[in-house]
C-alpha atoms as a PDB file:
ATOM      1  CA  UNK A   1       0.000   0.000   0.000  1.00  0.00           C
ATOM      2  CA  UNK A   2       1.176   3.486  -0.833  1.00  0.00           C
ATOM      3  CA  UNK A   3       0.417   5.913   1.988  1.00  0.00           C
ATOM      4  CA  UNK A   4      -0.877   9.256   0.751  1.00  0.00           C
ATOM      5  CA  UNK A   5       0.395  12.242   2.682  1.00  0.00           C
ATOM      6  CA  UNK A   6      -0.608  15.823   3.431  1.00  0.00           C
ATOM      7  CA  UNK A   7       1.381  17.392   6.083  1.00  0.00           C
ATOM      8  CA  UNK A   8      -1.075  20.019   7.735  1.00  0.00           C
ATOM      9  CA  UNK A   9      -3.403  19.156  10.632  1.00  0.00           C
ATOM     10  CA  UNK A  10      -2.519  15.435  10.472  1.00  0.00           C
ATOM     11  CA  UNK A  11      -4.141  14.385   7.261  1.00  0.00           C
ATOM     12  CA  UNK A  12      -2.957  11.231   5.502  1.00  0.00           C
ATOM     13  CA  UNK A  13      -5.172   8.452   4.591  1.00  0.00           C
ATOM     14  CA  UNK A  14      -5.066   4.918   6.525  1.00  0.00           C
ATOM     15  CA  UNK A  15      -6.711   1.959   5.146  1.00  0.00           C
ATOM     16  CA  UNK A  16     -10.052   0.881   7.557  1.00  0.00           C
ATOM     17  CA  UNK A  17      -8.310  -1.903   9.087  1.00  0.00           C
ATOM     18  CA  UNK A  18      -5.730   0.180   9.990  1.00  0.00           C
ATOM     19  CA  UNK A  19      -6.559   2.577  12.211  1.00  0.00           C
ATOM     20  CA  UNK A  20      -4.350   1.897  14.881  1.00  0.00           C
ATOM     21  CA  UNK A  21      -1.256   2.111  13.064  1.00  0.00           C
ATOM     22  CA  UNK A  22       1.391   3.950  14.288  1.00  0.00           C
ATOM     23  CA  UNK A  23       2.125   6.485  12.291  1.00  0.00           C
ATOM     24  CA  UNK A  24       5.337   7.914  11.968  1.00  0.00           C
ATOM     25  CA  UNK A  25       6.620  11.846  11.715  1.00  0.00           C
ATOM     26  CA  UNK A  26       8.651  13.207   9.424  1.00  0.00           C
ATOM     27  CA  UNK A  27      10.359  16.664   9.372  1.00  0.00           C
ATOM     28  CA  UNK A  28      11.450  18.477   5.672  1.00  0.00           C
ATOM     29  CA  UNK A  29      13.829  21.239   6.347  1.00  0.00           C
ATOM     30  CA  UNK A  30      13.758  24.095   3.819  1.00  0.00           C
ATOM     31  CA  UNK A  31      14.841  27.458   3.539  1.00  0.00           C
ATOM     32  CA  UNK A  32      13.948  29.820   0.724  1.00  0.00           C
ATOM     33  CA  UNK A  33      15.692  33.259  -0.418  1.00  0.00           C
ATOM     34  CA  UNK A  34      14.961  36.342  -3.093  1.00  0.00           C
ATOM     35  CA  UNK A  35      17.293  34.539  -5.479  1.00  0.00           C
ATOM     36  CA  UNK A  36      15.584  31.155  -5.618  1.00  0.00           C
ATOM     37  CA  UNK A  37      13.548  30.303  -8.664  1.00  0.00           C
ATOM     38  CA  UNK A  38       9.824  30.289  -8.070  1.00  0.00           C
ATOM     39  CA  UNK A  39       9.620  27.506 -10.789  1.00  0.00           C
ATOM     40  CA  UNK A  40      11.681  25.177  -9.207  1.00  0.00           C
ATOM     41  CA  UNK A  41      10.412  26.051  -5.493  1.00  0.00           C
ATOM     42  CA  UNK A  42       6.850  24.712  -6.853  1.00  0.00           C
ATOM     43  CA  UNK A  43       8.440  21.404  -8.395  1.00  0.00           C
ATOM     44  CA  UNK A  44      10.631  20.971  -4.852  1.00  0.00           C
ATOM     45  CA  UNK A  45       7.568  21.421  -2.783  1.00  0.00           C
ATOM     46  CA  UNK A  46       5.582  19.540  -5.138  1.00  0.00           C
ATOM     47  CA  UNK A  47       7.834  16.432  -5.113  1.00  0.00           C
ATOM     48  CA  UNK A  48       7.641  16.287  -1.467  1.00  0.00           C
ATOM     49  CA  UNK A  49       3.698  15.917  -2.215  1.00  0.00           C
ATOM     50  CA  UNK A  50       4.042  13.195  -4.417  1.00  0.00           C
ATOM     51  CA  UNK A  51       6.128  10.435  -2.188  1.00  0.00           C
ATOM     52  CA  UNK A  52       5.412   7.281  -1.998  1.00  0.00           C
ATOM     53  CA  UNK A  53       5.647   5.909   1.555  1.00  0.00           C
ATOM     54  CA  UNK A  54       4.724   2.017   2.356  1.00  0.00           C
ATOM     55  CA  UNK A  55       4.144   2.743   6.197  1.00  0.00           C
ATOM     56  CA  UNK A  56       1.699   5.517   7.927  1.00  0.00           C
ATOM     57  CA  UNK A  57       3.431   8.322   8.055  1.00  0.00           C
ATOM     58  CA  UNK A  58       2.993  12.346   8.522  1.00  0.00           C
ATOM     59  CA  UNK A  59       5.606  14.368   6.249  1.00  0.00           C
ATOM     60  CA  UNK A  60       5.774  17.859   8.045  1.00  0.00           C
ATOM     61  CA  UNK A  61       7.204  20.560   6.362  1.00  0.00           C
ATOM     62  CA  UNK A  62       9.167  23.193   8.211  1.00  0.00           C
ATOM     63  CA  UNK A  63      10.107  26.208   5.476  1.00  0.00           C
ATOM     64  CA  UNK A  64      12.075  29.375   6.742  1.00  0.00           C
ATOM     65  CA  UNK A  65      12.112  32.380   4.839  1.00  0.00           C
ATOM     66  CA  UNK A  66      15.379  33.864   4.825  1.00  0.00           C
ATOM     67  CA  UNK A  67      14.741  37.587   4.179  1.00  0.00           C
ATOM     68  CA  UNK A  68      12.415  39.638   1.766  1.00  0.00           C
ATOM     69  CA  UNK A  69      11.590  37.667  -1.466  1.00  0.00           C
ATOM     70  CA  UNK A  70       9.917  38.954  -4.635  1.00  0.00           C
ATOM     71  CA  UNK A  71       6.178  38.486  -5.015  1.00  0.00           C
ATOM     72  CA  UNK A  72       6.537  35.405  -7.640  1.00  0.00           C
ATOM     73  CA  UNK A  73       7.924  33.322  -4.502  1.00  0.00           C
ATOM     74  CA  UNK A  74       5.530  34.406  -2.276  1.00  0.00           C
ATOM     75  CA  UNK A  75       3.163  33.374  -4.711  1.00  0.00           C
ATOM     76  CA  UNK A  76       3.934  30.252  -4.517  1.00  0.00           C
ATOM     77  CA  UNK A  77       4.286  29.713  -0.950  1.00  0.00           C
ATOM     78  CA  UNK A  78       0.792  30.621  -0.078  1.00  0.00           C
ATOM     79  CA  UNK A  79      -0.427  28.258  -2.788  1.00  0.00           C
ATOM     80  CA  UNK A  80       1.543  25.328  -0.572  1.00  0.00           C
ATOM     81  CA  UNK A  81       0.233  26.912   2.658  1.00  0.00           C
ATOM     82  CA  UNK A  82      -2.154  24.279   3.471  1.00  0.00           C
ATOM     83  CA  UNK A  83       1.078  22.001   3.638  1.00  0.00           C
ATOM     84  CA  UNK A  84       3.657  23.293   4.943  1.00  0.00           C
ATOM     85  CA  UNK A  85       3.333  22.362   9.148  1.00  0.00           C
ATOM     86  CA  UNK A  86       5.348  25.739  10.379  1.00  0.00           C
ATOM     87  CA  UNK A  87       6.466  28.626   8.294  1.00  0.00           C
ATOM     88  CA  UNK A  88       9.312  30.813   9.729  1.00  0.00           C
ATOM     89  CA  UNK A  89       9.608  34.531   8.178  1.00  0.00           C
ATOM     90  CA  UNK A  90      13.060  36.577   8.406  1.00  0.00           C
ATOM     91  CA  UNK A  91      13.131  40.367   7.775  1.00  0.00           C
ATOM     92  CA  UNK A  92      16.807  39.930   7.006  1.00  0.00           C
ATOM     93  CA  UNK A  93      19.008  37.354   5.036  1.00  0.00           C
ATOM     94  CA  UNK A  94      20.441  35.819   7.760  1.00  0.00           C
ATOM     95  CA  UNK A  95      21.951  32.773   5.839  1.00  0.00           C
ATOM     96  CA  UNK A  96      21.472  28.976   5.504  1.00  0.00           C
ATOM     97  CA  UNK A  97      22.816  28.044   8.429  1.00  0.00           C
ATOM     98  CA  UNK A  98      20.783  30.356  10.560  1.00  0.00           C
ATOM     99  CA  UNK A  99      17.582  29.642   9.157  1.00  0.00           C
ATOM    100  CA  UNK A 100      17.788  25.822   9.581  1.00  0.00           C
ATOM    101  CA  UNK A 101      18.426  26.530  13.374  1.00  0.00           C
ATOM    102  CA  UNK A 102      15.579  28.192  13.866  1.00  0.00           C
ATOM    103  CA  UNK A 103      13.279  25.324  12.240  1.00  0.00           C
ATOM    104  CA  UNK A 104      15.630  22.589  14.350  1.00  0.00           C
ATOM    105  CA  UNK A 105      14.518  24.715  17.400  1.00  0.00           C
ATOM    106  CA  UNK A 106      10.774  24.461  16.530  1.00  0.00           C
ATOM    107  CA  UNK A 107      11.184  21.299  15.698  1.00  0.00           C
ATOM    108  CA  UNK A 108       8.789  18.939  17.700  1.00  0.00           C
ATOM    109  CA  UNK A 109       8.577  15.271  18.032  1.00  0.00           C
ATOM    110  CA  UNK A 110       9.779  13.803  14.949  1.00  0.00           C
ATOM    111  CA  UNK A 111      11.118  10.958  14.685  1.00  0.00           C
ATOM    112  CA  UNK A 112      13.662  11.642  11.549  1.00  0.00           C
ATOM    113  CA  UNK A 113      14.171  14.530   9.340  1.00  0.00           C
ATOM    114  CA  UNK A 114      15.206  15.592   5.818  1.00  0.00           C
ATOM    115  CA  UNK A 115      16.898  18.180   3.834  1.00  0.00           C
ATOM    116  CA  UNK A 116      15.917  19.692   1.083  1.00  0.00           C
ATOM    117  CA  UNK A 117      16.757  22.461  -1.206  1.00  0.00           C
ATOM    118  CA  UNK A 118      14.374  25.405  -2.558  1.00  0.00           C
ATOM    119  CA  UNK A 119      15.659  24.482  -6.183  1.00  0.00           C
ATOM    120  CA  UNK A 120      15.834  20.656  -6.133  1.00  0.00           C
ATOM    121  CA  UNK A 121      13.532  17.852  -6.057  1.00  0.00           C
ATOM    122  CA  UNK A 122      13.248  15.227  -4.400  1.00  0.00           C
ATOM    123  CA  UNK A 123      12.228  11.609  -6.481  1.00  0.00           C
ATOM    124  CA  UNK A 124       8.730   9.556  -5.097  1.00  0.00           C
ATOM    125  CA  UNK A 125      10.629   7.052  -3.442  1.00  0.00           C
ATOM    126  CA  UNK A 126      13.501   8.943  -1.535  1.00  0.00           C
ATOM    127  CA  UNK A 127      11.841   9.316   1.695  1.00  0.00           C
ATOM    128  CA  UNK A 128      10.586   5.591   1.444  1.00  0.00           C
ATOM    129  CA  UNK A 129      14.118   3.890   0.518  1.00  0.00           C
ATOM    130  CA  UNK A 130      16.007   6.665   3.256  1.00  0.00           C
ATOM    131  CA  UNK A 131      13.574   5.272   6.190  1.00  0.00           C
ATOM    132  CA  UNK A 132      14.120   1.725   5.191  1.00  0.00           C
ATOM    133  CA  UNK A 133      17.484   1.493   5.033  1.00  0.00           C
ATOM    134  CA  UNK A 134      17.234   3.782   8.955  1.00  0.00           C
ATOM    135  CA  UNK A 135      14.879   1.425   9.958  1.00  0.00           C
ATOM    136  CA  UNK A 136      18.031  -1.727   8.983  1.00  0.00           C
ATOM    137  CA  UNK A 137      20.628   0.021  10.454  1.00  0.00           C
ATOM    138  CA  UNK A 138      20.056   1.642  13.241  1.00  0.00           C
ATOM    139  CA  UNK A 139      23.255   2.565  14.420  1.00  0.00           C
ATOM    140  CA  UNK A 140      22.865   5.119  11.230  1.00  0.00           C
ATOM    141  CA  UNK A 141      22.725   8.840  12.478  1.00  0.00           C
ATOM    142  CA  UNK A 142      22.916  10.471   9.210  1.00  0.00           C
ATOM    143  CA  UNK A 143      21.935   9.500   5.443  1.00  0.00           C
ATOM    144  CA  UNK A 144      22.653  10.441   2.118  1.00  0.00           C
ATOM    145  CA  UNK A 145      21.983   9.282  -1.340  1.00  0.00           C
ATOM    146  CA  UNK A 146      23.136   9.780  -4.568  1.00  0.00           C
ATOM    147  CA  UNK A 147      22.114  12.195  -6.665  1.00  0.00           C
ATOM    148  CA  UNK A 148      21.059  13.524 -10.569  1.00  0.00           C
ATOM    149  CA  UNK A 149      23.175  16.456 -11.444  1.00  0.00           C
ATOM    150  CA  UNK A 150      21.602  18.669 -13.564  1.00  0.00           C
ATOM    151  CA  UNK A 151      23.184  21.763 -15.455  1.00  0.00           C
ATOM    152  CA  UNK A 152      20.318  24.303 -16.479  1.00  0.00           C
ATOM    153  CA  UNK A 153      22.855  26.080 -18.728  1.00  0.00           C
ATOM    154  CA  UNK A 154      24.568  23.184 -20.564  1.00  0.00           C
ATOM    155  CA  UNK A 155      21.612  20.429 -20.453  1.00  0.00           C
ATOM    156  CA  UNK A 156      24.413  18.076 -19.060  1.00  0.00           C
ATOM    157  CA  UNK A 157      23.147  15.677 -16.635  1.00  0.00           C
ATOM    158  CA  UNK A 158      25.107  12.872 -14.677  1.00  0.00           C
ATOM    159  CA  UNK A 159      24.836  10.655 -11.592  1.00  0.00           C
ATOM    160  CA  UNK A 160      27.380  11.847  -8.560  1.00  0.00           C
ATOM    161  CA  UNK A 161      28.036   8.900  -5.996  1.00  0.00           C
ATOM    162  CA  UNK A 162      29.011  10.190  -2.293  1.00  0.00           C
ATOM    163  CA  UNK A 163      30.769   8.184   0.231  1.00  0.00           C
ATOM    164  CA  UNK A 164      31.617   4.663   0.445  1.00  0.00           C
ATOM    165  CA  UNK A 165      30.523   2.912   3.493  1.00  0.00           C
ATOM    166  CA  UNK A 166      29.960   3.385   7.225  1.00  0.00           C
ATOM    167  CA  UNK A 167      33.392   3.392   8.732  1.00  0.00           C
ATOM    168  CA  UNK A 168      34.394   6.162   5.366  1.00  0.00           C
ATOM    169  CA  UNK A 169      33.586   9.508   6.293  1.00  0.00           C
ATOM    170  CA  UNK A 170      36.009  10.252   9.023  1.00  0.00           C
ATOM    171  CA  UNK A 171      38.853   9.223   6.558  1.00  0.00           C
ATOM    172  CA  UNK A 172      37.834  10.876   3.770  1.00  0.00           C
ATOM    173  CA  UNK A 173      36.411  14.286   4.759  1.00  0.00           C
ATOM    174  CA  UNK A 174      39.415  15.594   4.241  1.00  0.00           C
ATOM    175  CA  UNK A 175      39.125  14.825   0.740  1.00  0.00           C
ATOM    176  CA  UNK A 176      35.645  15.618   0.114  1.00  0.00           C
ATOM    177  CA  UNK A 177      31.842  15.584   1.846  1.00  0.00           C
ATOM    178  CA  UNK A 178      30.912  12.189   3.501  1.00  0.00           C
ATOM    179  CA  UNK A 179      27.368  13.203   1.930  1.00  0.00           C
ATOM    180  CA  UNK A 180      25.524  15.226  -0.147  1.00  0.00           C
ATOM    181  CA  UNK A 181      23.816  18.263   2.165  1.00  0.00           C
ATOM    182  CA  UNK A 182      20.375  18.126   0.419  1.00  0.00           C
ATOM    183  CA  UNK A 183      19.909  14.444   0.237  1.00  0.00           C
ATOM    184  CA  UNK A 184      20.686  13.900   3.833  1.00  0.00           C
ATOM    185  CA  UNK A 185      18.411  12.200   6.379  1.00  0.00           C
ATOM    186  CA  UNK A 186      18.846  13.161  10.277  1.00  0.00           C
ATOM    187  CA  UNK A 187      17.853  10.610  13.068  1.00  0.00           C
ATOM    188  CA  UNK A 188      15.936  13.125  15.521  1.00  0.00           C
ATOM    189  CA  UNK A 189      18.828  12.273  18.248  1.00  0.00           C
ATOM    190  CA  UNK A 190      21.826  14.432  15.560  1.00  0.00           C
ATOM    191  CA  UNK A 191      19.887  17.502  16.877  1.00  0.00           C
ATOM    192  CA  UNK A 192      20.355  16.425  20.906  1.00  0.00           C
ATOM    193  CA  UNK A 193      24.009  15.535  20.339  1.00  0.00           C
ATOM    194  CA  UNK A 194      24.757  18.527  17.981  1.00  0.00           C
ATOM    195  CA  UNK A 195      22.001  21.055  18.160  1.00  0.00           C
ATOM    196  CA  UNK A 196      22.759  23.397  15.611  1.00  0.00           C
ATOM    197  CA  UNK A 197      24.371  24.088  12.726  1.00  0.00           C
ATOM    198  CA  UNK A 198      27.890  26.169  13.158  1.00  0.00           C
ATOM    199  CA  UNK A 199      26.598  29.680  12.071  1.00  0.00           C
ATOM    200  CA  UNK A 200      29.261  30.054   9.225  1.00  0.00           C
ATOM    201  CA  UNK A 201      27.580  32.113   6.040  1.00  0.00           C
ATOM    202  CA  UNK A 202      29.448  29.902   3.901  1.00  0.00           C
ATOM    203  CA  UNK A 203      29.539  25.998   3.951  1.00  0.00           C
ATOM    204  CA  UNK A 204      28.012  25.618   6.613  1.00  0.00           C
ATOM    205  CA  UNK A 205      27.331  21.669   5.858  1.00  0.00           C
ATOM    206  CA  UNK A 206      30.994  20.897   5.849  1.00  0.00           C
ATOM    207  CA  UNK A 207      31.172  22.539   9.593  1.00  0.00           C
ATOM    208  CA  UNK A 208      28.210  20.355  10.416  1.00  0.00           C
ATOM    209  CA  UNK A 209      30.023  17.095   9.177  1.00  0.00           C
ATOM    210  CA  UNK A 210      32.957  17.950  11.422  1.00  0.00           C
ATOM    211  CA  UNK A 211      31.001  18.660  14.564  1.00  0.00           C
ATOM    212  CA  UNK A 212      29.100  15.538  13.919  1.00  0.00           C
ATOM    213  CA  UNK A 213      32.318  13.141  13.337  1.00  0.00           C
ATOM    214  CA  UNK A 214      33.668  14.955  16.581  1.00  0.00           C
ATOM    215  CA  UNK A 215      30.745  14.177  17.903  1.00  0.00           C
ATOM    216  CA  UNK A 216      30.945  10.538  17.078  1.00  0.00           C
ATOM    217  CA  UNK A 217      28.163  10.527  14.667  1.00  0.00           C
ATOM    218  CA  UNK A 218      28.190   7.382  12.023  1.00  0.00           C
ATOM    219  CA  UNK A 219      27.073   8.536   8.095  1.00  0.00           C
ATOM    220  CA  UNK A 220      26.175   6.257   5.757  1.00  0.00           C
ATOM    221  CA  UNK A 221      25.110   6.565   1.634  1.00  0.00           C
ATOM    222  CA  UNK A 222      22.343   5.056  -0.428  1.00  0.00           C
ATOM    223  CA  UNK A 223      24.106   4.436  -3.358  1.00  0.00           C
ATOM    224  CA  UNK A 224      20.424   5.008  -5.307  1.00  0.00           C
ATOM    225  CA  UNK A 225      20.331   8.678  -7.238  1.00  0.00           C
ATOM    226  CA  UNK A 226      16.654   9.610  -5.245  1.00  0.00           C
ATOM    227  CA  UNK A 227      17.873  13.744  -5.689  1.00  0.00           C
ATOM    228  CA  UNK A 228      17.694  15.814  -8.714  1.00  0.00           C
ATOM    229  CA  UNK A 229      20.270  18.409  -7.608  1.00  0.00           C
ATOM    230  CA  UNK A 230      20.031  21.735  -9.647  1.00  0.00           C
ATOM    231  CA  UNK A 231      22.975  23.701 -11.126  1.00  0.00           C
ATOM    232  CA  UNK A 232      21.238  26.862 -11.943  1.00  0.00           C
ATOM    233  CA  UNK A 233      22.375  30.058 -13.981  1.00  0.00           C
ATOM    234  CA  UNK A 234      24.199  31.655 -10.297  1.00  0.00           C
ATOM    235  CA  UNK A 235      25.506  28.369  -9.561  1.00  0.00           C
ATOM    236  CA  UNK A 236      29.265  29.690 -10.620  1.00  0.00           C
ATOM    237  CA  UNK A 237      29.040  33.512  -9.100  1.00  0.00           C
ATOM    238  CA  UNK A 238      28.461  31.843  -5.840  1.00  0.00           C
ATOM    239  CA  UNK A 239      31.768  30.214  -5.236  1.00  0.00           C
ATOM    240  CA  UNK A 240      33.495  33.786  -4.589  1.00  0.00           C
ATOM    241  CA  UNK A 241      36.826  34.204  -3.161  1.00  0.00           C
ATOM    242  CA  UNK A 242      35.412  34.275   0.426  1.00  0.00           C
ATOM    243  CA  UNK A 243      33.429  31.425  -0.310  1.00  0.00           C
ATOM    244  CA  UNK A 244      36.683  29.659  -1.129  1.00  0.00           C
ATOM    245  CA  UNK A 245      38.701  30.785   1.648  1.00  0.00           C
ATOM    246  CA  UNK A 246      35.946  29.995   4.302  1.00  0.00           C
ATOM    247  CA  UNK A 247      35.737  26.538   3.172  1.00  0.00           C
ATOM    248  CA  UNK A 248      39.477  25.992   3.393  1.00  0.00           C
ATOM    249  CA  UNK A 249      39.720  27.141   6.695  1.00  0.00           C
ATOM    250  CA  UNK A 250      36.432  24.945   7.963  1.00  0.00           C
ATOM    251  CA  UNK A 251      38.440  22.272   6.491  1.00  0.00           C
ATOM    252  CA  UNK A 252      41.913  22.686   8.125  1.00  0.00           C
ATOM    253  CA  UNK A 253      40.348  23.523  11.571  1.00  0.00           C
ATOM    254  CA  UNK A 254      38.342  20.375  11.323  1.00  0.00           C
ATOM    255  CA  UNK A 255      41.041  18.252  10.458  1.00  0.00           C
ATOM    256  CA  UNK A 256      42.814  19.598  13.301  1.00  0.00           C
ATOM    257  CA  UNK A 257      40.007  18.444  15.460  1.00  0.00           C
ATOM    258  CA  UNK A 258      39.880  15.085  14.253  1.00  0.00           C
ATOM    259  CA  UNK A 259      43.399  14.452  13.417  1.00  0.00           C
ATOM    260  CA  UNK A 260      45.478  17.046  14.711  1.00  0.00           C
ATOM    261  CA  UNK A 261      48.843  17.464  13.134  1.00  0.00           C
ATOM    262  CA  UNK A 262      48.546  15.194   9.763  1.00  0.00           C
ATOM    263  CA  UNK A 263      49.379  15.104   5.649  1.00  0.00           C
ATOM    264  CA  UNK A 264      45.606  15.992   5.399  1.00  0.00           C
ATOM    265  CA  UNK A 265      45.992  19.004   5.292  1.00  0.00           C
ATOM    266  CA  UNK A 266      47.330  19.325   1.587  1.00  0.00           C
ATOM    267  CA  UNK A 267      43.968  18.777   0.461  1.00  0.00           C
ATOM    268  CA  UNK A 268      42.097  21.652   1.220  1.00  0.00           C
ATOM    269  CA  UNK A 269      44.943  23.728   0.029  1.00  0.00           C
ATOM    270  CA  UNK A 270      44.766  21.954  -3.010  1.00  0.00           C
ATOM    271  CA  UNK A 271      41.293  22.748  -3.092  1.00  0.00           C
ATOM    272  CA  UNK A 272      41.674  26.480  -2.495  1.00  0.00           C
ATOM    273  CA  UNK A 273      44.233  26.718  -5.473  1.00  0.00           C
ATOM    274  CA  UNK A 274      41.735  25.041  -7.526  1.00  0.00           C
ATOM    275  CA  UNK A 275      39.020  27.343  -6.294  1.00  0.00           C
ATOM    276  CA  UNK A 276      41.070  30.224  -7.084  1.00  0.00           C
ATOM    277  CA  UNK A 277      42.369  29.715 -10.811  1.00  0.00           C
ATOM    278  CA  UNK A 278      40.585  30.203 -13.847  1.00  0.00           C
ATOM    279  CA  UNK A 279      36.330  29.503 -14.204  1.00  0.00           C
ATOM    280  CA  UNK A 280      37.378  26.373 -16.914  1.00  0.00           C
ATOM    281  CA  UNK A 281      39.694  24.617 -14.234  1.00  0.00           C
ATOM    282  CA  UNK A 282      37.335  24.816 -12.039  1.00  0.00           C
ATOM    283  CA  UNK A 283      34.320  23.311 -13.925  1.00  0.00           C
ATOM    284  CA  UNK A 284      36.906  20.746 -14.546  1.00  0.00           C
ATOM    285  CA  UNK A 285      37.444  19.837 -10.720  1.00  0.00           C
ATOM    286  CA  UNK A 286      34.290  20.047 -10.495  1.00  0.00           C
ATOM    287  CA  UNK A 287      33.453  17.677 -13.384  1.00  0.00           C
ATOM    288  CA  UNK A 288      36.330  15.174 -12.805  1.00  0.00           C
ATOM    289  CA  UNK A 289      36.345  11.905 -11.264  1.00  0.00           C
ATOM    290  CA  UNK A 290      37.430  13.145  -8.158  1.00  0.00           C
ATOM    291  CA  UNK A 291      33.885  14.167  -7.391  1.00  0.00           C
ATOM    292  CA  UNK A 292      33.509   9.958  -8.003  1.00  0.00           C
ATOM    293  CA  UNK A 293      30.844  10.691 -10.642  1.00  0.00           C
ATOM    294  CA  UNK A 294      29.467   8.514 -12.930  1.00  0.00           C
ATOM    295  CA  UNK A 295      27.915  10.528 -16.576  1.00  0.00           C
ATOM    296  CA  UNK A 296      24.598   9.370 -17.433  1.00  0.00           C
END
């Protein structure tokens, strides 16, 4: 059976015989900004609509506003009022990081919950194959998938793998993400260990991985593309100088947490250079098989 889910004032539909179900509660982080397509906001909010979950279950959606936003995105948040379970508004862009603290701190008693970008979506089954694979391992604190890359600009689409297995991300983060940020599903108990995010304007999800390894948190990767990940038309501008810089430091003061005095290091230095040089040698880091990427 496929359980049909609304998220406002407990509304999903349970078979007759099944009334006493448990059902269970899930949590969608999202934040939303001026810049942020209202196009693909209605397909991301949409897709979270349309999954397909084989147990009872209550999808909740917890959207933060980050700052004023032009009417067309407004526009389309009121039309997914009915669904969306709290609705945070900021007079000020106050960054990603930020915003998803404020949701985690009105968060209530879910049991797990998911991320999700305002320019993404999200396939019918990803909730469905995330909980099952939480449900077999529960020693799992956080879950990723892989993911559809998608380049508005070009057309070019490819499948990007993350991680390898349980005991990989504290080896390899200094190399690269133990999971992708937007595909990643949080056992309730990340947000007693670690309660926030580290309030960095800049990659903030590579802090979070740190605090969480430090923390003795265990990742783990569907190796299933359930997440169309967007590269949109400011998907370049974005990763500024400061951007660049911020990111290498996160990197070499988390190492230093983790490993203390180590080789790692060279890596995000290596990074940084790349970050630096020319646009074309950077779409080619990007696009290389060091990103462990498989075309499509």
């Amino acid at each position: 059976m496929i359980w049909l889910i609304l998220s406002k004032g407990m509304r999903y539909s349970l078979a007759p015989d099944d009334k006493m179900a448990i059902v269970q509660k899930l949590g969608i982080l999202m934040s939303v900004y001026h810049s942020d397509d209202p196009a693909l906001l209605d397909r991301a909010l949409e897709s979270i609509l349309l999954q397909e979950i084989s147990a009872p279950s209550e999808i909740r959606i917890y959207l933060g506003v980050d700052g004023p936003i032009p009417d067309s995105l407004q526009v389309v948040i009121n039309r997914y009022k009915p669904y969306i379970y709290k609705l945070l508004i900021f007079k000020s862009n106050r960054g990603l990081a930020s915003v998803l603290n404020e949701l985690i701190r009105v968060r209530e008693d879910e049991e797990f919950f998911f991320r999700m970008d305002a320019d993404d979506r999200s396939s019918p089954q990803r909730l469905d194959r995330q909980l099952a694979h939480m449900r077999m391992y529960p020693e799992v604190d956080i879950l990723g998938t892989d993911m559809w890359e998608i380049d508005i600009s070009t057309g070019q689409e490819r499948t990007v793998r993350f991680g390898g297995s349980r005991d990989n991300a504290r080896k390899s983060i200094s190399r690269r993400v133990p999971v992708a940020h937007p595909t990643v599903c949080f056992r309730a108990r990340v947000f007693q260990s670690v309660q926030e995010y580290p309030e960095i304007r800049f990659n903030e999800d590579v802090a979070m991985w740190f605090a969480c390894l430090k923390a003795g948190m265990i990742f783990d990767n569907l190796h299933e593309p359930l997440y169309y990940f967007t590269i949109g038309d400011d998907f370049w501008r974005r990763r500024s100088v400061l951007k660049a810089w911020t990111e290498c430091m996160i990197y070499v003061k988390g190492i230093w947490t983790l490993d203390g005095l180590t080789w790692k290091y060279i890596y995000p230095f290596i990074r940084l250079l790349i970050r630096l040089g020319p646009k074309h040698l950077q779409r080619a880091a990007y696009s290389s098989s060091l990103r462990l990427q498989k075309s499509t």
